[in-house]
Protein backbone atom coordinates (compact mmCIF):
# COMPACT_ATOMS: atom_id res chain seq x y z
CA UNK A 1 -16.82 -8.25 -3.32
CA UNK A 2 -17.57 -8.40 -7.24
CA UNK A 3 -16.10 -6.12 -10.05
CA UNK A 4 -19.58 -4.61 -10.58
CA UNK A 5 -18.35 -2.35 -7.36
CA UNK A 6 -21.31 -4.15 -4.72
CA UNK A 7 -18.65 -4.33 -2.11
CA UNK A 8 -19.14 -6.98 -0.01
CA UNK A 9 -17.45 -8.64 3.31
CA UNK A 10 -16.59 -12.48 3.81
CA UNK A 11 -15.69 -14.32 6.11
CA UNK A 12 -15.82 -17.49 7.43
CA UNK A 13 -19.34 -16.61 9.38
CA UNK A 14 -20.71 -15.17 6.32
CA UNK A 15 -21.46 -12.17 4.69
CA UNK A 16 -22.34 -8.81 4.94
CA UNK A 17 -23.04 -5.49 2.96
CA UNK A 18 -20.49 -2.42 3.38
CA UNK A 19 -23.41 -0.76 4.70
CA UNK A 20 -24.11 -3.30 7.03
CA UNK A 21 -20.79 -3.09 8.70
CA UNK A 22 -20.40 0.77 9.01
CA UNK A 23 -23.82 0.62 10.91
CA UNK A 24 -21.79 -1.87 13.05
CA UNK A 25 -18.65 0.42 13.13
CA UNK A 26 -21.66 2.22 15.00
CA UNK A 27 -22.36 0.33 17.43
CA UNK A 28 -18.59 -0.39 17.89
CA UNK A 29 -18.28 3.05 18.89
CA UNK A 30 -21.34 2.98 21.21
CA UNK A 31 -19.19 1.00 23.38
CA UNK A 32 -16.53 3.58 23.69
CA UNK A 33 -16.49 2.81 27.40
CA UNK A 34 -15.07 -0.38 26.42
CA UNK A 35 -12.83 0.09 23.82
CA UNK A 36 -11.04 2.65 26.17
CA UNK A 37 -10.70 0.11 29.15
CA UNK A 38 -9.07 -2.49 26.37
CA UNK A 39 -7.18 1.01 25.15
CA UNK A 40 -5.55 1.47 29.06
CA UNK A 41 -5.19 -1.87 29.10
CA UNK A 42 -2.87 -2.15 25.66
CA UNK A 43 -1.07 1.03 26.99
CA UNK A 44 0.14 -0.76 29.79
CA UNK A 45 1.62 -3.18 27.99
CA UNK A 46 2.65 -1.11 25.14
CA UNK A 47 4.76 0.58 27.65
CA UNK A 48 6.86 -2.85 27.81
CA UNK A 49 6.68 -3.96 24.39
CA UNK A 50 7.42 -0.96 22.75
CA UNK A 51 11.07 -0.91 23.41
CA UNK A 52 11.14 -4.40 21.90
CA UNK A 53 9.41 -2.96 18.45
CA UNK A 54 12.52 -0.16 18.52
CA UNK A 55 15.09 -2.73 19.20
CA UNK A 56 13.87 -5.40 17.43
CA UNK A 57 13.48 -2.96 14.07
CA UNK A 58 16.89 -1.30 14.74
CA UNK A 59 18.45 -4.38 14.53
CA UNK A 60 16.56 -5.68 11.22
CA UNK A 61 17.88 -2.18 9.95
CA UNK A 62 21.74 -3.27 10.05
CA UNK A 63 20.27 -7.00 8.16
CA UNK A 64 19.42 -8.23 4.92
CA UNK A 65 16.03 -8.60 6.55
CA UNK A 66 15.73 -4.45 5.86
CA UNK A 67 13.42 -4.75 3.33
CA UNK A 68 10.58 -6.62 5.11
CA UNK A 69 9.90 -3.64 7.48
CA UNK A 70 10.09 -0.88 5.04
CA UNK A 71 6.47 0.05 4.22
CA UNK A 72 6.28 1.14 0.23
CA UNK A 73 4.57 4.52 -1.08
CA UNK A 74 2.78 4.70 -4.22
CA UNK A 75 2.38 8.17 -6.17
CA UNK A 76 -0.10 8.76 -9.49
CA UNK A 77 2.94 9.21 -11.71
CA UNK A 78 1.19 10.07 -15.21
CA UNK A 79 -2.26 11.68 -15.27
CA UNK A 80 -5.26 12.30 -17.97
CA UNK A 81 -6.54 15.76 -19.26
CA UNK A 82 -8.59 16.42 -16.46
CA UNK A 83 -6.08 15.24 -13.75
CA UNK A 84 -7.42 15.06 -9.95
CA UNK A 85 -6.22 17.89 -7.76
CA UNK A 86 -3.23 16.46 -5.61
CA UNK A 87 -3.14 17.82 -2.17
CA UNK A 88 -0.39 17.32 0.42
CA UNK A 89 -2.60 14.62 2.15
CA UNK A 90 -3.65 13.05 -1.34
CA UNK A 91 -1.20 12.32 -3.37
CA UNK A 92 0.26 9.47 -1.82
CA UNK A 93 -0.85 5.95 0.22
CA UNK A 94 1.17 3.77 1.78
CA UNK A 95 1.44 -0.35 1.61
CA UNK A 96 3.63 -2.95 0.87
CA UNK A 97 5.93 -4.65 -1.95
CA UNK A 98 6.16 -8.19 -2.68
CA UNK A 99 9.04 -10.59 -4.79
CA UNK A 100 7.46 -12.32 -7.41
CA UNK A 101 9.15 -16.02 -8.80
CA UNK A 102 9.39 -13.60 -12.00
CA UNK A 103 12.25 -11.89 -12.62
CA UNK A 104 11.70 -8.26 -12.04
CA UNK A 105 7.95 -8.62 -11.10
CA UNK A 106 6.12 -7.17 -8.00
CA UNK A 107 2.94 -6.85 -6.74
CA UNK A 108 2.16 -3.50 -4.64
CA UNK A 109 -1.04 -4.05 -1.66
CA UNK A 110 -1.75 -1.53 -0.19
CA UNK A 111 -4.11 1.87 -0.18
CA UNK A 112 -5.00 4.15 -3.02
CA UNK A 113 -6.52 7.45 -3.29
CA UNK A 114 -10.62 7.34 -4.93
CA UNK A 115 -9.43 10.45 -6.89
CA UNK A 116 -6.90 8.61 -8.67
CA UNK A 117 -8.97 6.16 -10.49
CA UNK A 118 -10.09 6.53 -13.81
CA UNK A 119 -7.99 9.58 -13.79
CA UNK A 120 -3.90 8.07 -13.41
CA UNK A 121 -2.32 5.97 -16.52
CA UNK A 122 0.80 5.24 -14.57
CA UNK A 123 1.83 4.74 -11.09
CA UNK A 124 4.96 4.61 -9.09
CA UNK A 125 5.67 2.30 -6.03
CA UNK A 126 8.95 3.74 -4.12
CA UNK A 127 10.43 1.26 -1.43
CA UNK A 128 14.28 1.31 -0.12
CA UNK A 129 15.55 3.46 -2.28
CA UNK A 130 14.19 1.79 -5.65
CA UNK A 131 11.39 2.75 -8.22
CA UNK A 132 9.10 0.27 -9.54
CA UNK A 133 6.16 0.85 -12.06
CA UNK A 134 2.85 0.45 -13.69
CA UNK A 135 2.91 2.11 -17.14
CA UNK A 136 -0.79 1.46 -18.81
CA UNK A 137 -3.95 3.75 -19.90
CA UNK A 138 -6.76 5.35 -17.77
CA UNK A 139 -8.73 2.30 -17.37
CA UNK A 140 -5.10 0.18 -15.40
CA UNK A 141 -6.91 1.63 -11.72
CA UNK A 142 -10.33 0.60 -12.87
CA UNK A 143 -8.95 -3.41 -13.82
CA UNK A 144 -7.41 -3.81 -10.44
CA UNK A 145 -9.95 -1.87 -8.18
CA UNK A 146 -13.94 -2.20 -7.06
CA UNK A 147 -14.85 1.63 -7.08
CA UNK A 148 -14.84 3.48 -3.69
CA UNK A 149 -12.60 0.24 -2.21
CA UNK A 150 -9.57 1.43 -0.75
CA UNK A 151 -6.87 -1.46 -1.22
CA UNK A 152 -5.39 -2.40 -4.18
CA UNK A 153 -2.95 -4.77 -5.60
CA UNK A 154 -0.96 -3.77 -8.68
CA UNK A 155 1.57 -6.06 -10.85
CA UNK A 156 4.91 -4.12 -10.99
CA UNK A 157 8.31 -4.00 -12.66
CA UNK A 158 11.31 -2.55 -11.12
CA UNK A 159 14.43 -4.00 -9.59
CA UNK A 160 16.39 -3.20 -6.39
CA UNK A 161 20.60 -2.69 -6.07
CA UNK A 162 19.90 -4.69 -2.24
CA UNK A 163 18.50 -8.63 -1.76
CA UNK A 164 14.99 -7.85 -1.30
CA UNK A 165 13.48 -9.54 1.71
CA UNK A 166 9.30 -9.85 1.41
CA UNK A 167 7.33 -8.32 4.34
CA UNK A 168 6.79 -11.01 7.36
CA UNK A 169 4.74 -13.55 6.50
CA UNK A 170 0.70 -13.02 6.73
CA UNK A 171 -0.08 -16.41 7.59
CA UNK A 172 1.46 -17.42 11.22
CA UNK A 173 0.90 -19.10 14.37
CA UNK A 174 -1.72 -17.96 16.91
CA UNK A 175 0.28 -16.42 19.86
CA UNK A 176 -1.80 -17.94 23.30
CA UNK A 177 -3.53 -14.43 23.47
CA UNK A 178 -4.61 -14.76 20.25
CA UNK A 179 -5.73 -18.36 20.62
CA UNK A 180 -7.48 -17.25 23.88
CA UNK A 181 -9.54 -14.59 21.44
CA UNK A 182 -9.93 -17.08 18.93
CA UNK A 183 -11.59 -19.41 21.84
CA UNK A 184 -13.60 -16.23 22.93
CA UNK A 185 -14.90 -15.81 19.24
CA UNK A 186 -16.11 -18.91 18.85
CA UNK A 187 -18.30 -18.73 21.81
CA UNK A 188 -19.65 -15.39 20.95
CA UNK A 189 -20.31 -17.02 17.33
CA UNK A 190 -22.32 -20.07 18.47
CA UNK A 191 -24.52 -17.35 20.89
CA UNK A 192 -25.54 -15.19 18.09
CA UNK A 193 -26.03 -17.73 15.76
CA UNK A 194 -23.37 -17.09 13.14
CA UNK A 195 -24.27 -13.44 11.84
CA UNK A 196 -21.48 -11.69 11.29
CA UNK A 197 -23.12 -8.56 11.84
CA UNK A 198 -24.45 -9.32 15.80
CA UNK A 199 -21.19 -10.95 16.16
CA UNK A 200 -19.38 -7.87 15.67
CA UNK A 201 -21.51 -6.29 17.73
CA UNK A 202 -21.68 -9.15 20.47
CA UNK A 203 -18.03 -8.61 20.42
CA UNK A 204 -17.98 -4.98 20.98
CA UNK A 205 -19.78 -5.12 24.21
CA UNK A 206 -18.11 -8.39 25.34
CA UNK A 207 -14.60 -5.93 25.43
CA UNK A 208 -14.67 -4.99 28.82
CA UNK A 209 -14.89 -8.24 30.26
CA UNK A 210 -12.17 -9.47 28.10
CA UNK A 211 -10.47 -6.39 27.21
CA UNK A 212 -8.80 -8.83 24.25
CA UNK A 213 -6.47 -5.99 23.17
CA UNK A 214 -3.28 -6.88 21.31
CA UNK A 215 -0.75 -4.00 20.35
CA UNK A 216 0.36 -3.36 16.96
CA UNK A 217 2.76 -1.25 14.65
CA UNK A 218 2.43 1.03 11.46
CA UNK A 219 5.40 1.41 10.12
CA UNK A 220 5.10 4.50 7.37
CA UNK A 221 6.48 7.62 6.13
CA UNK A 222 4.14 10.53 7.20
CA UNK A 223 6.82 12.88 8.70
CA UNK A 224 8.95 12.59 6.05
CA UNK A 225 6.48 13.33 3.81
CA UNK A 226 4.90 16.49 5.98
CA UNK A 227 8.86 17.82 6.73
CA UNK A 228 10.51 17.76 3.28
CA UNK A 229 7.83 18.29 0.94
CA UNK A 230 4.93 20.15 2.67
CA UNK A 231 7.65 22.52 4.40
CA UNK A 232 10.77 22.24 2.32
CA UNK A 233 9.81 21.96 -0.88
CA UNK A 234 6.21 23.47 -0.95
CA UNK A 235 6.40 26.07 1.74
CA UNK A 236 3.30 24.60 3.28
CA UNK A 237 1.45 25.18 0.30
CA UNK A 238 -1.25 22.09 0.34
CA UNK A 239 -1.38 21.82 -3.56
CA UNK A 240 1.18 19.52 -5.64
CA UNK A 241 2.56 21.09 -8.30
CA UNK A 242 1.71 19.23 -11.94
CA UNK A 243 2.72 20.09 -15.11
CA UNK A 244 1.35 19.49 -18.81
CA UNK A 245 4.08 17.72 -21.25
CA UNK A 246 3.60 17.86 -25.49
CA UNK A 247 1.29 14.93 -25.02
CA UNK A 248 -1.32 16.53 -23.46
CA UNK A 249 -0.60 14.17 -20.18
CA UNK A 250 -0.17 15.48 -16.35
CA UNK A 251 3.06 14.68 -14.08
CA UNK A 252 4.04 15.24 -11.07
CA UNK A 253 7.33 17.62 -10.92
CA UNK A 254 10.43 15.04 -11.25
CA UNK A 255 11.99 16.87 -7.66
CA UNK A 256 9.12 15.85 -6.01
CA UNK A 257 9.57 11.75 -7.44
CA UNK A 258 13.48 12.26 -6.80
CA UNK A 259 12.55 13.33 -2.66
CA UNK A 260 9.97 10.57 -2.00
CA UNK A 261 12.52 7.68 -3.81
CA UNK A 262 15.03 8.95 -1.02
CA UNK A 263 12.20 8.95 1.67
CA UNK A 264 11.52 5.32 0.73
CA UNK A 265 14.92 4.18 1.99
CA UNK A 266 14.87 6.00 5.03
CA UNK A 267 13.98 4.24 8.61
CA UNK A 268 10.44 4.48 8.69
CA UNK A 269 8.17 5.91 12.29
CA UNK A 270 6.20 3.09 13.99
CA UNK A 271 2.49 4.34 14.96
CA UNK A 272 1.37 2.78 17.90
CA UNK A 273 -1.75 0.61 17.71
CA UNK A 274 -4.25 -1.42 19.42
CA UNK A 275 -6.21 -3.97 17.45
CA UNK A 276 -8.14 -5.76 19.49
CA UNK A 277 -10.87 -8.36 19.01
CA UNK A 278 -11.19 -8.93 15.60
CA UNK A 279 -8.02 -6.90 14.58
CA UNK A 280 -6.19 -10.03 16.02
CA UNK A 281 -7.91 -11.96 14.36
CA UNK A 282 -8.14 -10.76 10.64
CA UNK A 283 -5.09 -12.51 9.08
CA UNK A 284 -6.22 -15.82 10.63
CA UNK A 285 -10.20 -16.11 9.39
CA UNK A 286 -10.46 -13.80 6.46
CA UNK A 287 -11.87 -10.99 8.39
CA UNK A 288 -11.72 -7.50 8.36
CA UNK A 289 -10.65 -6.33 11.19
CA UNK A 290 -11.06 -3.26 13.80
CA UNK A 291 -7.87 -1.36 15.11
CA UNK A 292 -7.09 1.73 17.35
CA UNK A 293 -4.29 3.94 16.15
CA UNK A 294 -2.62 7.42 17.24
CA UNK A 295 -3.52 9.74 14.47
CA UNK A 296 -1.16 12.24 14.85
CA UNK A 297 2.78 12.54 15.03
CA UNK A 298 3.40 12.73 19.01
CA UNK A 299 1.95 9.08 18.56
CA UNK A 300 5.03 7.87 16.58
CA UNK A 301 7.18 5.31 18.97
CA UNK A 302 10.85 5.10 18.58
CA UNK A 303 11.71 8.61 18.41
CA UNK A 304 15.47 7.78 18.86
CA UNK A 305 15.69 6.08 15.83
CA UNK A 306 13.86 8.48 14.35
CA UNK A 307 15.60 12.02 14.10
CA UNK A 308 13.14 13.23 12.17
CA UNK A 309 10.49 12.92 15.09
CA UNK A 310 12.01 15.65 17.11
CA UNK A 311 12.18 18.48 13.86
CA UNK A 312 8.24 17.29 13.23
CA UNK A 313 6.98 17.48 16.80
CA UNK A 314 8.91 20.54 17.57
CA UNK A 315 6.89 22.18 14.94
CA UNK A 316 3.24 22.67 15.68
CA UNK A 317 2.02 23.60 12.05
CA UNK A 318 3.35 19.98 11.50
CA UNK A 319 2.57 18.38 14.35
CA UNK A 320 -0.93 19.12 15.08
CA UNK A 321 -1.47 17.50 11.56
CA UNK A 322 -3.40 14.23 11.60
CA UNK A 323 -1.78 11.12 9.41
CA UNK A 324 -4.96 10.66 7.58
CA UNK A 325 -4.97 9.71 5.01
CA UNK A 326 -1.89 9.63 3.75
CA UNK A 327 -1.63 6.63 6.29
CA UNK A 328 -4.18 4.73 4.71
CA UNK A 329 -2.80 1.67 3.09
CA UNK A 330 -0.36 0.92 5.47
CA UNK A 331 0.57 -2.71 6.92
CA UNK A 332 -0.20 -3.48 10.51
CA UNK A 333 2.54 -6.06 12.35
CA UNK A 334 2.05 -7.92 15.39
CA UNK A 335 3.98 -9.96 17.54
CA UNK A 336 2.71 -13.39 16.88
CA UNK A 337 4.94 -16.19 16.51
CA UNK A 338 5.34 -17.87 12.81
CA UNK A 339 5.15 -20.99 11.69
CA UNK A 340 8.24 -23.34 9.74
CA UNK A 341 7.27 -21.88 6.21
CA UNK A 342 7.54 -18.17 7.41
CA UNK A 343 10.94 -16.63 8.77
CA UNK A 344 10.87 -13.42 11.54
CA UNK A 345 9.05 -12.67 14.46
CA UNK A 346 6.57 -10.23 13.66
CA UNK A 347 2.83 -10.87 11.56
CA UNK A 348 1.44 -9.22 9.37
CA UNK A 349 -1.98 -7.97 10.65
CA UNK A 350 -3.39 -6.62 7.44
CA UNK A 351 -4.13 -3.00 5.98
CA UNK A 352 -4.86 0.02 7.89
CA UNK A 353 -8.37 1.39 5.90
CA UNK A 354 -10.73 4.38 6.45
CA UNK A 355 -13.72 3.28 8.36
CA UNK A 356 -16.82 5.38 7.77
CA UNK A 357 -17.88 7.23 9.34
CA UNK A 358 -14.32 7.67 10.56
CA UNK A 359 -14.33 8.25 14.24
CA UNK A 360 -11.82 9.48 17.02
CA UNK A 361 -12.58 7.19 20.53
CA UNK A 362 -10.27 9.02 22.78
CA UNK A 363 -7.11 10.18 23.50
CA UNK A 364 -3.96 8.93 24.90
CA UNK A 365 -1.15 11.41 26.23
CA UNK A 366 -2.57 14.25 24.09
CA UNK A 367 -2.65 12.09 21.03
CA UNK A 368 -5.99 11.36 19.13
CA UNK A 369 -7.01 7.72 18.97
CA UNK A 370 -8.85 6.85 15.78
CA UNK A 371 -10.99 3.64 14.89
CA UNK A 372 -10.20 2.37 11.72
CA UNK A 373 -11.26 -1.05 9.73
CA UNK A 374 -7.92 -3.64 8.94
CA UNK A 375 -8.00 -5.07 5.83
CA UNK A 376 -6.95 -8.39 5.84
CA UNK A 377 -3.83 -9.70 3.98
CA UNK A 378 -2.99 -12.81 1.67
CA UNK A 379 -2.93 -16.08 2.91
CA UNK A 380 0.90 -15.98 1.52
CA UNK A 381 3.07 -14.51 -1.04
CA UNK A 382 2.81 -17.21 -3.57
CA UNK A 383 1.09 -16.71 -6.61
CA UNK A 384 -1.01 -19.16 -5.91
CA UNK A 385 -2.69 -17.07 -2.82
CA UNK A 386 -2.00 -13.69 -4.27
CA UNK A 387 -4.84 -15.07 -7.18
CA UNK A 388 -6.67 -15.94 -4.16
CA UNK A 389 -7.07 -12.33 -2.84
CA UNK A 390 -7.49 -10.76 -5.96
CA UNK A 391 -10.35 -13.38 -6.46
CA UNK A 392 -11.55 -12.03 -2.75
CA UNK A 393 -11.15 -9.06 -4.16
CA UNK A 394 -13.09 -8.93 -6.99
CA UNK A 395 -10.31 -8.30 -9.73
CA UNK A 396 -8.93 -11.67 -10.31
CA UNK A 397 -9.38 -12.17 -13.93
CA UNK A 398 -7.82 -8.30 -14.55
CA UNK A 399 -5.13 -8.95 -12.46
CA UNK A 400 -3.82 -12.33 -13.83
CA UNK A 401 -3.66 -10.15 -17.33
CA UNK A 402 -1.84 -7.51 -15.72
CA UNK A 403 0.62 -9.74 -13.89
CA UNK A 404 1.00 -11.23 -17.63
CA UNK A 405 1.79 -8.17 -19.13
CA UNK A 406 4.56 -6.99 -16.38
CA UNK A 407 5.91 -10.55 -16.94
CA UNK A 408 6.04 -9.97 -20.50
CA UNK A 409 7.70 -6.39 -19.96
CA UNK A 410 10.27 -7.25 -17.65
CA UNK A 411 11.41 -10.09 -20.49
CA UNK A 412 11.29 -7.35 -23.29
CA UNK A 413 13.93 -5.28 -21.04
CA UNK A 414 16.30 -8.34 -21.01
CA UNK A 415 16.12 -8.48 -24.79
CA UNK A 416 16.36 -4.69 -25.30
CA UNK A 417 19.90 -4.72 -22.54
CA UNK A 418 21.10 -8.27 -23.75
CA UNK A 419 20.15 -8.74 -27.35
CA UNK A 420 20.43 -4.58 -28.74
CA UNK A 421 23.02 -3.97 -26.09
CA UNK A 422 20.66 -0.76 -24.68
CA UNK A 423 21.67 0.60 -21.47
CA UNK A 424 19.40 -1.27 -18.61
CA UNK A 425 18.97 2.71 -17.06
CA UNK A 426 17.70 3.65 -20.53
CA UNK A 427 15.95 0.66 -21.34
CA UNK A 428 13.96 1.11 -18.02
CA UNK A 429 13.17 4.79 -18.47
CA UNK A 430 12.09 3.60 -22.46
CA UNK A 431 9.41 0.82 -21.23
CA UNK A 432 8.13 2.96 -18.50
CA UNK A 433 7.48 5.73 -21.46
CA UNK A 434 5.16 3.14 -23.38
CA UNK A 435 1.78 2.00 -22.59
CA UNK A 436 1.57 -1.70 -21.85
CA UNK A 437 -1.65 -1.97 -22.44
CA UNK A 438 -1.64 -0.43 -26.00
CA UNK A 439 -1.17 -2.10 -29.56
CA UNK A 440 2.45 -2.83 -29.31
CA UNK A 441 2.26 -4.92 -26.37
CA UNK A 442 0.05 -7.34 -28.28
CA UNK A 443 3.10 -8.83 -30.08
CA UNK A 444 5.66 -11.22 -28.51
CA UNK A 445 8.51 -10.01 -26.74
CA UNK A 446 11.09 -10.13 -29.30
CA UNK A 447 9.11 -8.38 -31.63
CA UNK A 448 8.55 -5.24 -28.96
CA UNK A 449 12.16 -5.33 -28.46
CA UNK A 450 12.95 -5.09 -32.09
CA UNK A 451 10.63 -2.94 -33.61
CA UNK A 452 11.77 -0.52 -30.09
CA UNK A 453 14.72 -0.47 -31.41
CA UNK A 454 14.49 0.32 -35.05
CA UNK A 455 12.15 3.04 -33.56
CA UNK A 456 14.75 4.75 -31.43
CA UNK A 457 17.59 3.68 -34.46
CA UNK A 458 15.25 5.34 -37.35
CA UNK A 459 16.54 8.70 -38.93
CA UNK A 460 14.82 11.80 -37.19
CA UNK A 461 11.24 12.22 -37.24
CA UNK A 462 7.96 13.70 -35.85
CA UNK A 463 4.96 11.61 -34.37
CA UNK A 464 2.86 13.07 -37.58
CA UNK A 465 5.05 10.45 -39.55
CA UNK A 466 3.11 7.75 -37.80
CA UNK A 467 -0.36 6.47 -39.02
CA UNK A 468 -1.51 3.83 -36.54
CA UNK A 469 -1.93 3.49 -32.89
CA UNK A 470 1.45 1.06 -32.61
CA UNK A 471 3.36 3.70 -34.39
CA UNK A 472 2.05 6.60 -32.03
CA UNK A 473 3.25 4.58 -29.17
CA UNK A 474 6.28 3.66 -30.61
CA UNK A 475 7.34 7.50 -30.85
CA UNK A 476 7.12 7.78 -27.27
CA UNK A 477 10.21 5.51 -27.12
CA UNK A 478 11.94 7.57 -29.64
CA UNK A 479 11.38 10.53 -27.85
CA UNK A 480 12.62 9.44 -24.79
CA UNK A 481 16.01 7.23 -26.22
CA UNK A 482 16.90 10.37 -27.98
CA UNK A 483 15.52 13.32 -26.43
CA UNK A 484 15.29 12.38 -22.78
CA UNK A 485 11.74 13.02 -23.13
CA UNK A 486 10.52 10.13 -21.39
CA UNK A 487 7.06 11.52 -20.00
């Protein structure tokens, strides 16, 4: 994939055009009879394994491993003058958080919407009950995305009041199923002479035989989001409401941000899912993978755990609502067993992401099955390999800047609580206000911090008093340090 926006898949047998690989999607779903035998086949067994997921996940929910199964939702929190239309479906994607070595530094993978690039100057990342941001300038999507792609990974700052755990560990040991598909590839891959493209298709018709079906999880959010915003709060209205501030910018009603924080920390549903072939095998060779999911809410497993389930599913305006794509984004686990380095028992598989044309195979129990791609994951969580998947991503160069400026924001908060003695709520709710890509940030941290606080400190004034970019910017801390208007 390169930042010009030619989006393009690797993998360790080569390489192949997005167009190339829908047309294979195609075939994929010529071989429906297939995919459904590997379907029954993963039912069975999720019939056994599911009750492990719920117990399993129950159990993390009481430990300070909480945080590595809680899926995080990201929301366009400031928009331009010509602001996308948010609908109920649209205005947020799921994905995951992960700790940086820096304090007070995260990087969000997951999905985003199309609509929201070029168009969204700050974004919000909710996860367990905390809040952590991007605060830049229309062009922050456009650095950290190839246009039309529909993962992204964006440097955050925030802070959690629990020990945050990172998700389970991308990177494990092949389970013997998975080693027996890994066996199976290889032998497809000799046959068809290493093209990616026949392979995938070579694979696709080899399912029956081998049904190599592995079942999977998607933890996420959609009920929540569909009960107490769609109904409560909107009165099934599709549109989000927005509202225009003084500076001619777009937000999202602050009720709306105060009910999806709170979702954030709630147990999440599991979706039940079948990845099979190459979905198994994404997180281990680079590749994208293929996975079968229930797109709708009677597919959600663990309804005990989950309340919610039987308010959703008891209401048919609700529940005959597909999960697409507000579902988009979200990480896949597995059960494969991890290596020394990694701690837990579940993988992750990689990103659930729209395949095109998307495509129902079947259903199961009433429940629509839908084919989507997987996106694989990192290698790890180290720096080191999260530079490595931007660089697979195309954004490498963007990224390392962004990552440098959230670094350097997190350090001007320290000054502004520890050196000007500023709240650390306050200070937070002043950075976010700013734009970190603008002049100000330019200067070293304990010049931000300073002139932020003579700014705030100075007698009272109107932006008109300013006559340069920094100044402008500057105001929007003073506005929100002494007016609460914090944009």
């Amino acid at each position: 994939m390169s930042e010009s926006g030619s989006i393009i898949l690797k993998s360790a047998y080569g390489s192949t055009s997005i167009s190339d690989f829908v047309s294979t999607i195609g075939g994929i779903i010529g071989a429906a009879s297939a995919i459904m035998q590997s379907v029954e086949n993963a039912e069975c067994e999720a019939n056994v394994d599911a009750p492990k997921y719920c117990d399993s996940y129950k159990q993390m929910a009481t430990s300070n491993t909480y945080y590595s199964i809680l899926p995080a939702i990201i929301v366009p929190a400031r928009m331009s003058a010509h602001p996308p239309t948010l609908t109920i479906m649209n205005f947020v994607r799921h994905g995951i958080l992960v700790k940086t070595p820096y304090k007070d530094v995260y990087v969000y993978i997951g999905g985003i919407s199309k609509d929201w690039r070029g168009k969204v100057s700050r974004l919000t990342v909710y996860q367990g009950g905390g809040s952590f941001t991007f605060s830049g300038n229309l062009n922050t999507l456009k650095y950290l995305t190839v246009e039309d792609f529909p993962i992204a990974m964006i440097p955050l700052h925030g802070s959690t009041e629990s020990e945050f755990v990172n998700p389970p560990c991308p990177k494990c040991r092949l389970t013997q199923k998975q080693a027996d598909i890994n066996a199976m590839t290889k032998v497809i891959t000799e046959q068809v002479g290493g093209s990616f493209s026949d392979f995938l298709l070579t694979l696709a018709k080899g399912l029956k035989s081998a049904s190599p079906a592995t079942v999977a999880i998607i933890p996420n959010y959609v009920p929540y989001i569909l009960e107490y915003i769609y109904e409560d709060m909107r009165g099934y209205n599709q549109i989000i409401p927005i509202f225009k501030s003084s500076d001619d910018q777009y937000y999202i009603r602050r009720a709306i941000h105060v009910t999806l924080k709170a979702i954030s920390n709630y147990f999440p549903v599991f979706n039940f899912a079948v990845s099979f072939g190459l979905g198994s095998l994404s997180q281990y060779e680079g590749l994208y993978g293929v996975t079968i999911f229930g797109n709708g809410l009677y597919s959600s497993l663990c309804s005990i755990t989950n309340p919610i389930l039987n308010d959703v599913t008891g209401n048919l305006r609700l529940a005959l609502m597909g999960e697409t794509p507000l579902i988009f984004g979200a990480p896949i686990f597995d059960d494969g067993v991890c290596t020394t380095y990694c701690t837990g028992s579940y993988n992750l598989e990689g990103f659930l992401s729209p395949s095109s044309p998307a495509s129902a195979v079947g259903s199961v129990a009433g429940t629509v099955l839908q084919l989507s791609l997987v996106t694989p994951p990192p290698n790890s969580y180290s720096i080191q390999d999260l530079e490595a998947y931007a660089q697979w991503l195309g954004v490498v160069e963007n990224f390392r800047k962004l990552l440098s400026v959230v670094i350097k924001v997190s350090a001007v908060v320290s000054a502004l609580v520890n050196v000007y003695n500023m709240e650390e709520e306050v200070a937070e709710d002043v950075i976010n206000s700013l734009d970190w890509l603008g002049k100000l940030f330019e200067n070293d941290v304990d010049t931000i911090a300073r002139k932020i606080y003579d700014e705030i400190n100075s007698g009272n004034h109107d932006e008109s008093s300013h006559t340069d970019d920094e100044g402008r910017e500057l105001h929007n801390a003073y506005l929100c340090a002494r007016f609460g208007i914090c944009g």
